[in-house]
Protein backbone atom coordinates (compact mmCIF):
# COMPACT_ATOMS: atom_id res chain seq x y z
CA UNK A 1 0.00 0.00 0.00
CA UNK A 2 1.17 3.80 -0.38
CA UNK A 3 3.67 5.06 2.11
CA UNK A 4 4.75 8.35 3.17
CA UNK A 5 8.14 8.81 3.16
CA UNK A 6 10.14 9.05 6.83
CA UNK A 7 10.33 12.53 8.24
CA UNK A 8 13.85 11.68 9.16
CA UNK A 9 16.09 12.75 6.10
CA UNK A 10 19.66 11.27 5.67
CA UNK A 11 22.24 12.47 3.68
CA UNK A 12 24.56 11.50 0.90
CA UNK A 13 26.55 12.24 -1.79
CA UNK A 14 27.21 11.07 -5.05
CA UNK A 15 30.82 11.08 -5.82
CA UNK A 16 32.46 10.84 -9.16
CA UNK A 17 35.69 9.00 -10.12
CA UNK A 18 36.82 13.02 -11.65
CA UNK A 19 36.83 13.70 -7.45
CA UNK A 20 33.56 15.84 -8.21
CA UNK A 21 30.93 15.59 -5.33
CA UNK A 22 27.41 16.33 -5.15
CA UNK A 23 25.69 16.64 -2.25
CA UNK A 24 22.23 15.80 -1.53
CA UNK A 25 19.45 13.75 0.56
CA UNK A 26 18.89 9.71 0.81
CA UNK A 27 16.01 7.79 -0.50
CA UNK A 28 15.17 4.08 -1.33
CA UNK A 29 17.57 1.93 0.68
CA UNK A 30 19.92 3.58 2.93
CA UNK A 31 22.89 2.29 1.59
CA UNK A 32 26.17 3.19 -0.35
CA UNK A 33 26.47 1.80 -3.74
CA UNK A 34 28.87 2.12 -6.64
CA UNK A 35 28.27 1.75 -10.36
CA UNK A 36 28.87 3.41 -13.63
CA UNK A 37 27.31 6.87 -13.62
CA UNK A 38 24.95 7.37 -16.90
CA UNK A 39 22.02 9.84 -17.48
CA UNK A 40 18.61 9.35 -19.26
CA UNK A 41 16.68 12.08 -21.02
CA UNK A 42 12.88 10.67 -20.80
CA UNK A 43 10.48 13.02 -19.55
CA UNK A 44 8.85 10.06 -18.23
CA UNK A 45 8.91 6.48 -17.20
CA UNK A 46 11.15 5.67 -14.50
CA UNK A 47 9.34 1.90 -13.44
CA UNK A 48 10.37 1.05 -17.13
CA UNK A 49 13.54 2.76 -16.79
CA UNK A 50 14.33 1.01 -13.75
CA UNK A 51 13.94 -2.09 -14.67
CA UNK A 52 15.42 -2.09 -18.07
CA UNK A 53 18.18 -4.83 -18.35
CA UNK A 54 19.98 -2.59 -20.16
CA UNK A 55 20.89 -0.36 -17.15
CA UNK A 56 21.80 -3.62 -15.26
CA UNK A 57 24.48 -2.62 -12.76
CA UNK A 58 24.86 1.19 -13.44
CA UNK A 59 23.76 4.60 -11.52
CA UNK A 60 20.78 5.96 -13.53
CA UNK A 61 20.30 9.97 -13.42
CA UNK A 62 17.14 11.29 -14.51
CA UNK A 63 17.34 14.64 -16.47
CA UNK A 64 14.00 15.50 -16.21
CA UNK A 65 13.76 17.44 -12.45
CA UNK A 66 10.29 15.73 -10.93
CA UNK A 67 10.80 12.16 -10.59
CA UNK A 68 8.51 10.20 -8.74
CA UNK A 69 4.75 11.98 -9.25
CA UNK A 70 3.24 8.86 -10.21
CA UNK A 71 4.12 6.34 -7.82
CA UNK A 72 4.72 2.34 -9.01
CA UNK A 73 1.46 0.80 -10.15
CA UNK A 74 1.36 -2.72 -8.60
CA UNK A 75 -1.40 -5.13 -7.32
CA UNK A 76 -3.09 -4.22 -3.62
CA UNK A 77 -0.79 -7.11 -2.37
CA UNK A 78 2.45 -4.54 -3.87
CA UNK A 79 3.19 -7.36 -6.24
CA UNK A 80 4.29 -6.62 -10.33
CA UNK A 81 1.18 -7.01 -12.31
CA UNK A 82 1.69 -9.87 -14.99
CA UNK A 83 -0.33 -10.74 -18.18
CA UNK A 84 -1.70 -13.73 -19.90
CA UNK A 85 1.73 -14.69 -20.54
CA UNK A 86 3.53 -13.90 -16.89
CA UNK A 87 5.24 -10.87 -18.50
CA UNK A 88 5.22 -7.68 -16.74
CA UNK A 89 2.88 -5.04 -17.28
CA UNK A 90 4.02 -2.17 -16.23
CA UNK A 91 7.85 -3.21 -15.95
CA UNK A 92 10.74 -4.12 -18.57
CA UNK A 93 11.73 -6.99 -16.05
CA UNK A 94 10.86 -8.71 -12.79
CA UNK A 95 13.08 -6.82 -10.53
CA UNK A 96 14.95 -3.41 -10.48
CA UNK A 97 18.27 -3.22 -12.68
CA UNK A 98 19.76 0.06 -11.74
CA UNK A 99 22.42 0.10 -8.85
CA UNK A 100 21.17 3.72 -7.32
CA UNK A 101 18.89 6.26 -8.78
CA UNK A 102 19.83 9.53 -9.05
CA UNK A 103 17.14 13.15 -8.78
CA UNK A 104 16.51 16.43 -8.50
CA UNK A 105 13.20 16.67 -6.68
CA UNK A 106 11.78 13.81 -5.25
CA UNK A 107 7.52 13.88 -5.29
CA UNK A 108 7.00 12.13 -1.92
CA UNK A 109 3.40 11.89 -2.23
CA UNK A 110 2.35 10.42 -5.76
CA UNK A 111 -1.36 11.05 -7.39
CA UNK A 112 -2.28 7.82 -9.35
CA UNK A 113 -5.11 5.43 -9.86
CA UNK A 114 -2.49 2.68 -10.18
CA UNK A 115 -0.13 3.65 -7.73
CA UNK A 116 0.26 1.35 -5.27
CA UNK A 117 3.49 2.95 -3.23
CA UNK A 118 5.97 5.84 -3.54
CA UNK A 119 8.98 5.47 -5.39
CA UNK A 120 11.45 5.23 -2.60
CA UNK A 121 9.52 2.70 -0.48
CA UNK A 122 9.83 0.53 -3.90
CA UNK A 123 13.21 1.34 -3.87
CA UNK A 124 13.95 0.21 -0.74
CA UNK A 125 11.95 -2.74 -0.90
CA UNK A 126 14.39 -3.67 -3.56
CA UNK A 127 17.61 -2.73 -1.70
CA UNK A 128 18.11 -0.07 -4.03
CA UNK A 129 19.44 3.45 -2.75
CA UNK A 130 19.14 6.74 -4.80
CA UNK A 131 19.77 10.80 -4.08
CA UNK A 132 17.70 13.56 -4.59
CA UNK A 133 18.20 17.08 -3.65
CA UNK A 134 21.32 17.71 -6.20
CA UNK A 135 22.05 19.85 -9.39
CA UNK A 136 21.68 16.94 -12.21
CA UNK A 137 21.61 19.73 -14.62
CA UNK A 138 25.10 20.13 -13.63
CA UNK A 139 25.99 16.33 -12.97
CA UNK A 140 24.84 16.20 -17.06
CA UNK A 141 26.65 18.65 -18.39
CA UNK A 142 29.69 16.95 -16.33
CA UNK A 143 29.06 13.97 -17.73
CA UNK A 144 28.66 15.07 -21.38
CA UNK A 145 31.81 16.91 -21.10
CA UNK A 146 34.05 14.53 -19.81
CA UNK A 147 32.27 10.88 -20.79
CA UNK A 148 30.36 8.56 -18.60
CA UNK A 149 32.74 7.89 -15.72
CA UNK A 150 32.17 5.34 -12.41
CA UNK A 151 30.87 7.05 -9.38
CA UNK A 152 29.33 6.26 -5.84
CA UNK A 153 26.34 7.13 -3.73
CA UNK A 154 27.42 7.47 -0.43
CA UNK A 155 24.43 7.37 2.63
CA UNK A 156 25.16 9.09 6.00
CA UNK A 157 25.71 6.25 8.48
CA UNK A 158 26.68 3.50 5.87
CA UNK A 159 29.51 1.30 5.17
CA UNK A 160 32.51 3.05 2.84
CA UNK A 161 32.44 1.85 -0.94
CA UNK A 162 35.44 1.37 -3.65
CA UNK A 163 34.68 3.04 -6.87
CA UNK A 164 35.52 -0.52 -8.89
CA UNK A 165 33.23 -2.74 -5.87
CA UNK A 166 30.35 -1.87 -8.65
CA UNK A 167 31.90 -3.13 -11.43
CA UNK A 168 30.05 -6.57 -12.76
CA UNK A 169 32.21 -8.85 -14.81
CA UNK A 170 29.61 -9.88 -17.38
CA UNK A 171 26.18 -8.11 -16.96
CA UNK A 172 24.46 -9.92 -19.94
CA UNK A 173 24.80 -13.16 -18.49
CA UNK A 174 23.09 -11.75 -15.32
CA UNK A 175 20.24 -10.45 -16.77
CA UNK A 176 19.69 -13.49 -19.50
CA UNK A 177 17.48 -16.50 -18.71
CA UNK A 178 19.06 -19.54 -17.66
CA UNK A 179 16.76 -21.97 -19.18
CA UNK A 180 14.83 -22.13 -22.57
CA UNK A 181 10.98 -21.07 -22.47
CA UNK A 182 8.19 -20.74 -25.24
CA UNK A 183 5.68 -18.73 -25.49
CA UNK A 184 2.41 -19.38 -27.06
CA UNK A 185 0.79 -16.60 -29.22
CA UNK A 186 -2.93 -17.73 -28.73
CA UNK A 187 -4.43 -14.80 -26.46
CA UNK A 188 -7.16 -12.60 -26.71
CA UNK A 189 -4.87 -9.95 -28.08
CA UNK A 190 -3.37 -11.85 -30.91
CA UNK A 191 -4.56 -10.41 -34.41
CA UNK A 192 -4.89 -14.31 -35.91
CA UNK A 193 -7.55 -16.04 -37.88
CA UNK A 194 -7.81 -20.09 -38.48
CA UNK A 195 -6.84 -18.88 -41.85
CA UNK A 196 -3.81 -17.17 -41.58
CA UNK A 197 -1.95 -20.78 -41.58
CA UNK A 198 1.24 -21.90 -39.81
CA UNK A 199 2.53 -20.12 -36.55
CA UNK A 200 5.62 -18.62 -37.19
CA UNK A 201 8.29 -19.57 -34.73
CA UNK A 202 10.75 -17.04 -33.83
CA UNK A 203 14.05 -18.08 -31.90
CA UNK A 204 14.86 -14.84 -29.42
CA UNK A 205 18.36 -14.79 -28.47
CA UNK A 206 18.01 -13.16 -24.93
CA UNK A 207 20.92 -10.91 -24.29
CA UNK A 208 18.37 -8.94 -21.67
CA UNK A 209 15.46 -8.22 -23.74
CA UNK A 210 12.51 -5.85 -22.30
CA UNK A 211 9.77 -6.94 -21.34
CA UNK A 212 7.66 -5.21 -24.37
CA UNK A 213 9.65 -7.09 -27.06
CA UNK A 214 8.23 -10.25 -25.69
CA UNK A 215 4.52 -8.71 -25.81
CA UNK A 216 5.01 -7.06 -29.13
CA UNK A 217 6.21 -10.09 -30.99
CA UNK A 218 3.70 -12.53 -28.93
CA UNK A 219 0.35 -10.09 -30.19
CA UNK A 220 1.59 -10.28 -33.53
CA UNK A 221 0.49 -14.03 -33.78
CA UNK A 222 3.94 -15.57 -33.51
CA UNK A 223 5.21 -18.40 -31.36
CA UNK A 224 8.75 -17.14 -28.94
CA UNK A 225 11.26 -19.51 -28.47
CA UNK A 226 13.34 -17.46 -25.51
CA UNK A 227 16.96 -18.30 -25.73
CA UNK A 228 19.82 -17.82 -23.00
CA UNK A 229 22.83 -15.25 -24.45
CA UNK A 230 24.78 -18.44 -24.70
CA UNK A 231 22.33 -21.05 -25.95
CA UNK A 232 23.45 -22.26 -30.20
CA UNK A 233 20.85 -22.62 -32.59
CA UNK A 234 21.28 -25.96 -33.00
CA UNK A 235 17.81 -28.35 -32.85
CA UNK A 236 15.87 -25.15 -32.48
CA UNK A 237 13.10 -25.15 -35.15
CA UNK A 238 12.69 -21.29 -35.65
CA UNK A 239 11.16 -19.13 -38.79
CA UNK A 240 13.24 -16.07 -38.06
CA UNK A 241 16.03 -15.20 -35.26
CA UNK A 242 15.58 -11.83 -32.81
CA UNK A 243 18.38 -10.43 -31.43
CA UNK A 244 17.65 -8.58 -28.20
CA UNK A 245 18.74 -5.49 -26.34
CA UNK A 246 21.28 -6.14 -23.06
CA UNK A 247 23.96 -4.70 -21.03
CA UNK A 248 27.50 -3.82 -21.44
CA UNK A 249 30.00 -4.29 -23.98
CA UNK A 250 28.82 -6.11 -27.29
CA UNK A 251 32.50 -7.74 -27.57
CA UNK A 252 31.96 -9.70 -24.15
CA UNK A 253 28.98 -11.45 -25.78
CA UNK A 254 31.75 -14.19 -28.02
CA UNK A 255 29.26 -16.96 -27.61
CA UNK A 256 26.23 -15.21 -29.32
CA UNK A 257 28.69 -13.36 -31.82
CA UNK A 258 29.53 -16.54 -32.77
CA UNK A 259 25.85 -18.24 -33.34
CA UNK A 260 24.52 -15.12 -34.70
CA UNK A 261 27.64 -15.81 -37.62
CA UNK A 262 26.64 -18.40 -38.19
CA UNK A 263 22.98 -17.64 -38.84
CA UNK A 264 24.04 -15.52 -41.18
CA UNK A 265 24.81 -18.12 -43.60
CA UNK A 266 20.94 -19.13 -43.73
CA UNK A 267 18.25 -17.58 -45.34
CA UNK A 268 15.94 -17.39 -42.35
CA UNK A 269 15.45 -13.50 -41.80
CA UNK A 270 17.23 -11.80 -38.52
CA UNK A 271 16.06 -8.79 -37.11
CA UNK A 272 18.18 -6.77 -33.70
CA UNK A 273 17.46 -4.36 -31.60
CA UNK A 274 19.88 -2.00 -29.41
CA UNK A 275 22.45 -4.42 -28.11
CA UNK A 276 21.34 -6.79 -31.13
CA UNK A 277 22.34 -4.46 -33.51
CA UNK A 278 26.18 -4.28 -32.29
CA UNK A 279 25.88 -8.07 -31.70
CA UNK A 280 25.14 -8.63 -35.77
CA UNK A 281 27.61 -6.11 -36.77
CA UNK A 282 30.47 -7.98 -35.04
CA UNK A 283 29.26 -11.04 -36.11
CA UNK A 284 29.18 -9.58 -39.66
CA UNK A 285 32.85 -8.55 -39.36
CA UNK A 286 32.14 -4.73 -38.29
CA UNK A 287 33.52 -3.36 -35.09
CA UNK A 288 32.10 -1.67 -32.50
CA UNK A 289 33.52 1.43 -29.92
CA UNK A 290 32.31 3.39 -26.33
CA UNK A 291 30.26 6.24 -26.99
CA UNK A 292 31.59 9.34 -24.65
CA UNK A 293 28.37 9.22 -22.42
CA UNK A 294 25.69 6.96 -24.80
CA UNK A 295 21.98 7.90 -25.71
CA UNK A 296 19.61 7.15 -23.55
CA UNK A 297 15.92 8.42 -23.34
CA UNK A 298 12.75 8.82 -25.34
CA UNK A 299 13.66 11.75 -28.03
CA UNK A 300 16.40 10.97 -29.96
CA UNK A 301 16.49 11.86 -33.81
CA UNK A 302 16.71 9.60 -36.19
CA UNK A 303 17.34 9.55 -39.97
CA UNK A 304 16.46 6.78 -42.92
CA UNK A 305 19.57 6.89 -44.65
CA UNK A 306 18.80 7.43 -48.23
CA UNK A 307 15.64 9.49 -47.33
CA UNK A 308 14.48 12.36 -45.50
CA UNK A 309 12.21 10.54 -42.78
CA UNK A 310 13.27 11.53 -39.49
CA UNK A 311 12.05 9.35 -36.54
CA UNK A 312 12.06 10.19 -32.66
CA UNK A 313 13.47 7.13 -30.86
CA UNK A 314 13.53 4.98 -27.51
CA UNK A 315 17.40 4.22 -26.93
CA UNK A 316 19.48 3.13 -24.28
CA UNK A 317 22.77 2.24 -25.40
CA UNK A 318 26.92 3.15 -24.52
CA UNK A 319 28.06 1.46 -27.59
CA UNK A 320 28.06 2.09 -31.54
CA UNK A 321 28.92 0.08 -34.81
CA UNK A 322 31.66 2.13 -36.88
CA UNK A 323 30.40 2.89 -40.21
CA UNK A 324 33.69 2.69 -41.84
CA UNK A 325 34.26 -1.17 -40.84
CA UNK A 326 31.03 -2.73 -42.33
CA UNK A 327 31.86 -5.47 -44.75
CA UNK A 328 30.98 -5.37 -48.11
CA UNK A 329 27.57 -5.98 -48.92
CA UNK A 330 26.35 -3.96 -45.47
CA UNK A 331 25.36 -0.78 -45.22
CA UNK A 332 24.45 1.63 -42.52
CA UNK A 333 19.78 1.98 -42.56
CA UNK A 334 19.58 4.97 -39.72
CA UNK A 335 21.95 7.30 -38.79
CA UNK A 336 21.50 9.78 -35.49
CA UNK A 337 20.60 13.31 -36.47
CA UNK A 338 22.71 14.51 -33.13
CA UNK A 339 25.90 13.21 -33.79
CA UNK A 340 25.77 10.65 -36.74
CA UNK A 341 26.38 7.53 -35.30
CA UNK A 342 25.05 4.31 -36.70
CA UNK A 343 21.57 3.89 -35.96
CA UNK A 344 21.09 0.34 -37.81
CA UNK A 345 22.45 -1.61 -40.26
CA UNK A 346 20.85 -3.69 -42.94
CA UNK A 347 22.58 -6.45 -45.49
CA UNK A 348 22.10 -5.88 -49.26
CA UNK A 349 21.69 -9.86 -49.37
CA UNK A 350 18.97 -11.44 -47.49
CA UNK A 351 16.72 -10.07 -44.78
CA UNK A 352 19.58 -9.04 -41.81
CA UNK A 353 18.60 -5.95 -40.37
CA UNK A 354 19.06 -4.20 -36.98
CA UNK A 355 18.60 -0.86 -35.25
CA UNK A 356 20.11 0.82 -32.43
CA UNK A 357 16.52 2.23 -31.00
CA UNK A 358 14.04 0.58 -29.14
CA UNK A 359 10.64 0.12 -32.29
CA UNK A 360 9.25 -1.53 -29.11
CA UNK A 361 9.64 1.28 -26.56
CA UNK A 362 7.45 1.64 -23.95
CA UNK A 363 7.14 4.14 -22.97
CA UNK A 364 8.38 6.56 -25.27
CA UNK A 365 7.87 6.78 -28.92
CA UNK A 366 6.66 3.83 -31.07
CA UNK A 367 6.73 5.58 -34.53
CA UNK A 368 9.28 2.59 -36.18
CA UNK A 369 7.12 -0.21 -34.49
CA UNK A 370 6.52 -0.92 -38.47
CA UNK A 371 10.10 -2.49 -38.58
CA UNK A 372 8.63 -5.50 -36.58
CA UNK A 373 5.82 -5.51 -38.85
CA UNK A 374 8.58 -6.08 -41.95
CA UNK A 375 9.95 -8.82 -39.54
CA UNK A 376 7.31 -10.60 -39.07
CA UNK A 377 6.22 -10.08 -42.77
CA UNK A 378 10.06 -11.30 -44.06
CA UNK A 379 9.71 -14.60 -41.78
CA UNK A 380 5.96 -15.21 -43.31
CA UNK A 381 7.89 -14.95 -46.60
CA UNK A 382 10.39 -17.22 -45.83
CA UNK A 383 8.20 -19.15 -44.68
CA UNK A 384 5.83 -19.62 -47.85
CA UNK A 385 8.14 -20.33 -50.30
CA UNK A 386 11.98 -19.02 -48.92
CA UNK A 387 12.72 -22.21 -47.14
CA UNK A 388 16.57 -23.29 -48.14
């Protein structure tokens, strides 16, 4: 049920690896906490944000100055509310990702129909500390200026933290299942007639992915077979392979670099997303580098190569593909209207295409949710006459 948060204020810092300090208040779990310190620029959805794989392990700052104001919908028990399919609803996993969480101004009292407690009592339910009360207009421009850098959120009264006792050796195999599921299409929600003939099956190699691309792909009518990071392809009947969003550094991921290069030498169509995108890039023989500080958030430009469509993207990502390393035959498809990085890349020989946004974002914009569309259509292609 909602809580008010203590009267009793603690207070902390957050401390940067540059020797910078900000100080501020405590809230969530009273506890010091180091991670990698990265900033988002969504106006809204911190439960998504949260508990997005992608931020597994790192020290999320939230741009936008009133965080908080509508609470964390759960169930009256305070439980995640699940679907027909035991996928989150409101959530991009089962539990929170971030290390600490780091605000401006705090809203201690939310006003929601669906809210079912305040942020920080979620928070600390989940172990998680944060700090509110600072500048993050200035801890932004900080980072922007001198590149993402490791940092720690220190809490009046707690125990002393390295800068490095954050660091996690390989964050994709943390966040990716351990065991092979499927998923059944037939719901309610699924747009499918007796008519429309065979289920596709699509294989989704799970690096991390959000919860949405599970409930995107599953209401288009298509069967999900959910893949560990690690798992091969081999006796997995699949129509079409999805490469998923995830943590960390693309080149840490040798094991699904390695399947994914070899699906290339099929015909089956492969589509990637975020994380995915890097992943088929190496795979393809591109490489891949750090961006300075990343893009994350819910408004960043996009640009068809080739055209003059402009789409506003999901993204959360601190890695790019470098143009000038794609093989022949690949070619960059979106290109950031910011700073030109790589956006997606396509082959000129059989369906292979991935993009560095989030079609699937939730929330945030879901203008290029069409690209799954061309997916799904490519595998039902395949499918009715493409077979090699």
């Amino acid at each position: 049920m909602k809580r008010k948060a203590s009267s009793v204020r603690l207070g902390a810092r957050l401390v940067l690896e540059d020797g910078s300090e900000f100080i501020g208040w405590s809230f969530g779990k009273a506890r010091s906490q180091a991670g990698e310190v990265v900033f988002t620029t969504g106006m809204t959805g911190y439960p998504q944000s949260l508990t997005d794989p992608s931020y597994r392990g790192q020290i999320l700052v939230a741009t936008y100055p009133l965080v908080g104001n509508y609470g964390i919908p759960l169930d009256k028990q305070g439980n995640m509310i699940l679907d027909e399919w035991g996928i989150p609803v409101h959530f991009e996993s089962n539990r929170i990702q971030v290390a600490g969480f780091v605000v401006a101004d705090l809203c201690e009292e939310p006003s929601h129909f669906a809210s079912q407690a305040t942020l920080s009592h979620w928070m600390e339910k989940n172990n998680v500390p944060g700090i509110y009360g600072i500048d993050t207009r200035a801890l932004t421009e900080r980072l922007r200026e001198h590149g993402v850098m490791r940092g720690k959120i220190l809490v009046e009264g707690s125990r002393e933290v390295t800068f490095d006792s954050g660091d996690i050796s390989h964050p994709v195999a943390e966040v990716s299942p351990k065991e092979v599921r499927r998923y059944s299409p037939l719901s309610p929600h699924s747009p499918r007639s007796p008519g429309d003939g065979p289920v596709p099956r699509i294989a989704l190699l799970d690096c991390g992915a959000k919860a949405n691309i599970l409930r995107v792909l599953l209401n288009r009518g298509v069967e999900v077979i959910r893949l560990p990071w690690n798992h091969d392809l081999s006796g997995i009947e699949y129509d079409g392979l999805f490469l998923s969003n995830g943590p960390g550094d693309p080149k840490a991921c040798g094991k699904t670099i390695a399947t994914i290069r070899t699906a290339l030498n099929d015909t089956r169509p492969i589509f990637g997303i975020c994380l995915g995108n890097q992943l088929m890039a190496l795979a393809a023989g591109a490489d891949t580098y750090k961006l300075p500080y990343g893009h994350r958030g819910q408004n960043q430009p996009c640009i068809e190569v080739g055209t003059e469509r402009c789409y506003i993207t999901s993204q959360n990502h601190g890695y790019a593909v470098r143009e000038d390393t794609l093989p022949r035959n690949w070619r960059a498809w979106f290109e950031n209207a910011n700073d030109g990085t790589v956006e997606g890349i396509r082959s000129e020989k059989g369906s292979f295409r991935a993009v560095q946004f989030h079609p699937e974002g939730c929330p945030g914009p879901r203008d290029t949710e069409f690209l799954i569309d061309q997916f799904i259509q490519d595998v039902r292609q395949y499918m009715a006459g493409g077979k090699k």
